[in-house]
Protein backbone atom coordinates (compact mmCIF):
# COMPACT_ATOMS: atom_id res chain seq x y z
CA UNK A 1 39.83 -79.28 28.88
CA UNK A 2 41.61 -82.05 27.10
CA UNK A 3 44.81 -82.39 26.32
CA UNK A 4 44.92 -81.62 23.12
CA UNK A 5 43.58 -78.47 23.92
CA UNK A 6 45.56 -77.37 26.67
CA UNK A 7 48.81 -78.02 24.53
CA UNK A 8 46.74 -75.75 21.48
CA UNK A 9 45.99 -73.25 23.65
CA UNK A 10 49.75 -73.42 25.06
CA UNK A 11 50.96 -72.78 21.50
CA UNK A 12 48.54 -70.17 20.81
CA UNK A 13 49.50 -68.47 23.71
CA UNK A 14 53.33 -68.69 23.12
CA UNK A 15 52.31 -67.53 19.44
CA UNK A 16 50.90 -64.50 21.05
CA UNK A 17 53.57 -63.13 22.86
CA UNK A 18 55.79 -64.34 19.99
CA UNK A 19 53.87 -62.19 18.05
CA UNK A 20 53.56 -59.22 20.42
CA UNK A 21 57.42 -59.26 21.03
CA UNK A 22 58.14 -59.27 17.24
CA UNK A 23 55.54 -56.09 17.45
CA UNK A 24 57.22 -54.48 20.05
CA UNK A 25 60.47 -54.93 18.02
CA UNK A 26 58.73 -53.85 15.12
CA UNK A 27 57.79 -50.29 16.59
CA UNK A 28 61.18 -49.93 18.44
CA UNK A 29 62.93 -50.28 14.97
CA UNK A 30 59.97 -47.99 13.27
CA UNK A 31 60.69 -45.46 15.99
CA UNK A 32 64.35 -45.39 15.58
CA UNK A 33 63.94 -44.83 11.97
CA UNK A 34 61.74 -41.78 12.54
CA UNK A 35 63.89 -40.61 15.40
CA UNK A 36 66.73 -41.05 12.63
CA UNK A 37 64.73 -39.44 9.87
CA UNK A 38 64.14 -36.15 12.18
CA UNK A 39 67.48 -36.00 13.05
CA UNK A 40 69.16 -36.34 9.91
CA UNK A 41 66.10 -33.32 9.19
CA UNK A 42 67.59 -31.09 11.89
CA UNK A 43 71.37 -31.97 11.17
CA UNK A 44 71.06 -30.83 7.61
CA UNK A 45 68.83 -27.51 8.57
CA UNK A 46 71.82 -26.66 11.03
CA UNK A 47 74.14 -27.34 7.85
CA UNK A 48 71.86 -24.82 5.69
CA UNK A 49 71.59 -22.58 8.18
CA UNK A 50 75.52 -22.70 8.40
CA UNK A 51 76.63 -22.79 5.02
CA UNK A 52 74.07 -19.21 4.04
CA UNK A 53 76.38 -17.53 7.91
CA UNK A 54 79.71 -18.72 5.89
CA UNK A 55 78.03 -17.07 2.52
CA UNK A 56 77.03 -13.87 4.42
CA UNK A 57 80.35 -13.64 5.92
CA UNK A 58 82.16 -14.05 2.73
CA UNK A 59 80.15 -11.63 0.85
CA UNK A 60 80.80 -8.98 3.84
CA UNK A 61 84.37 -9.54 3.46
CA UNK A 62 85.12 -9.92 -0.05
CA UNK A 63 82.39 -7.04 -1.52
CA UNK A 64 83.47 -4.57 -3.98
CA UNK A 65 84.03 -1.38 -2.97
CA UNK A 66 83.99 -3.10 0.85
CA UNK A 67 84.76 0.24 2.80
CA UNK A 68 85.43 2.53 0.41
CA UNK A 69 83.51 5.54 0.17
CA UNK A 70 83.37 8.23 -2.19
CA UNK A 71 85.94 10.50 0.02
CA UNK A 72 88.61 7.68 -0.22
CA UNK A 73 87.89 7.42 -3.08
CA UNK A 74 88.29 10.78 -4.34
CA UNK A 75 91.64 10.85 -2.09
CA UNK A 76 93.18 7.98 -3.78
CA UNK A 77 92.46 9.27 -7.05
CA UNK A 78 94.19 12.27 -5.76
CA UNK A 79 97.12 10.40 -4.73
CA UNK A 80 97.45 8.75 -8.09
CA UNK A 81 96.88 11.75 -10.36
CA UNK A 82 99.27 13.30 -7.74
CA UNK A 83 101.89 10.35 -8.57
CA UNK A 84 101.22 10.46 -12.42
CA UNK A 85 102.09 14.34 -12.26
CA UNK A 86 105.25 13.80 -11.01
CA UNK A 87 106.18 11.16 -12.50
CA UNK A 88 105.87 12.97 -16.09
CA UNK A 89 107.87 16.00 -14.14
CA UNK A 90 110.65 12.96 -13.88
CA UNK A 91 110.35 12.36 -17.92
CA UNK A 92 110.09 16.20 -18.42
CA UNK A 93 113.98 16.32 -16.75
CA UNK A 94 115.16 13.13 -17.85
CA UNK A 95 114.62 14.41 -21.54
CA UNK A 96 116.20 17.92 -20.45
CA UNK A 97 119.26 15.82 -19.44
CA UNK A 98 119.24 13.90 -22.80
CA UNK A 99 120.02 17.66 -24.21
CA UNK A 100 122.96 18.92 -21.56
CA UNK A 101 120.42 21.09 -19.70
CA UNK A 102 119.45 21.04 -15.87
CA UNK A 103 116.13 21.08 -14.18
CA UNK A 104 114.73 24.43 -13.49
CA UNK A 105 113.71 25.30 -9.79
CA UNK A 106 110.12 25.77 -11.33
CA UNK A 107 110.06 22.33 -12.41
CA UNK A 108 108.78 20.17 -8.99
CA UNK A 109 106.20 17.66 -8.30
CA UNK A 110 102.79 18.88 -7.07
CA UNK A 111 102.95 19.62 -3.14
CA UNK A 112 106.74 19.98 -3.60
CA UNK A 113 108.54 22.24 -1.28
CA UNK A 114 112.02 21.67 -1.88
CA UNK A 115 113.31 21.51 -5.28
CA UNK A 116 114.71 17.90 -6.74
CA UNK A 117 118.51 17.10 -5.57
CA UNK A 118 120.94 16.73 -8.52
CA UNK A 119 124.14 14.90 -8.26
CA UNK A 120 127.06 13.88 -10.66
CA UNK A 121 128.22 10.20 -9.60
CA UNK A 122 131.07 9.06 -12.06
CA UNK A 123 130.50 11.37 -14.96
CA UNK A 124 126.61 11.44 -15.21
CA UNK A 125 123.87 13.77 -13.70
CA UNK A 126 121.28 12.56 -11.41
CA UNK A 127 117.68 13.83 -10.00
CA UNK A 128 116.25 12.39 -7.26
CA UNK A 129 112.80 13.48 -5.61
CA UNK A 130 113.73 15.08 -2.19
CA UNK A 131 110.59 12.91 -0.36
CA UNK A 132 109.47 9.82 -2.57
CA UNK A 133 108.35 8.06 0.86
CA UNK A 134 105.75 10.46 0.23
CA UNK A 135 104.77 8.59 -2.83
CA UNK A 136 105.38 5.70 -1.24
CA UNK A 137 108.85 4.86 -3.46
CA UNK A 138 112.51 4.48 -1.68
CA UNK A 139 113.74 6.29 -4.66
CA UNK A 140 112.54 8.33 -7.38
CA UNK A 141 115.24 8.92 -9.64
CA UNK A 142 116.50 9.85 -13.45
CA UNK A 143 119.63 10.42 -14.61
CA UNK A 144 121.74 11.51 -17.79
CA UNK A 145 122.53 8.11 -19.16
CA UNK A 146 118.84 6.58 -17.70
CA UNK A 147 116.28 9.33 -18.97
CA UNK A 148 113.42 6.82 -18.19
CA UNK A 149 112.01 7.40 -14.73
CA UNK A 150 113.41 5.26 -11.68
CA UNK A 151 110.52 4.28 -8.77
CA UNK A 152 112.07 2.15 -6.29
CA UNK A 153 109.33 0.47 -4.06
């Protein structure tokens, strides 16, 4: 071979593997981008997958009617009618005080064993519930000069 082809076929050769390298460089880059494609594919399926756990777990909690069934239900109805009952036993005296007269034994609160305590602090008559824990009050009160009901949570 003559020179001039020896240095040509040099060149082509170094071309070649010029060639192949940028190739090889080529693929690496294609096959990061697909490694980086399925990845980013898999990171946000983990993130779906998360974000419906966190929706099912809020729903659970924050339901209506989340533990309630129709027995508690019925009980705190109970409870309140129970409350409303005695609280209009509280207006019934408090306007019987308005006119000079005192509670009558008959007059208690549903569930009431003991009748209501009256007291005269400085010049005015007071009727407290014997048990408003039981309503869940610290006081259940009405007086002479107050004839509106007193709960005190």
């Amino acid at each position: 071979m003559c020179s001039r082809c020896v240095a040509f076929s040099a060149v082509s050769e170094f071309a070649e593997q010029e060639n192949d390298q940028l190739r090889e460089k080529e693929d690496l880059e294609s096959n990061k981008e697909q490694r980086s494609a399925k990845l980013q594919k898999v990171q946000l399926a983990i993130i779906g997958i998360a974000l419906l756990l966190i929706g099912f777990q809020f729903y659970s909690v924050f339901r209506p009617g989340r533990g309630l069934t129709d027995a508690n239900i019925t009980a705190i109805e109970a409870a309140e009618d129970r409350e409303n009952e005695c609280v209009l036993v509280l207006w019934e005296i408090g306007e019987r005080l308005q006119n000079n007269q005192l509670p009558t034994d008959s007059m208690r609160c549903q569930g009431m064993t003991t009748p209501f305590i009256v007291s005269r602090p400085s010049g005015d008559i007071k009727v407290s519930h014997p048990n408003p824990s039981s309503f869940g009050y610290r006081t259940m009160s009405v007086s002479k000069l107050d004839a509106e009901p007193l709960l005190v949570e």
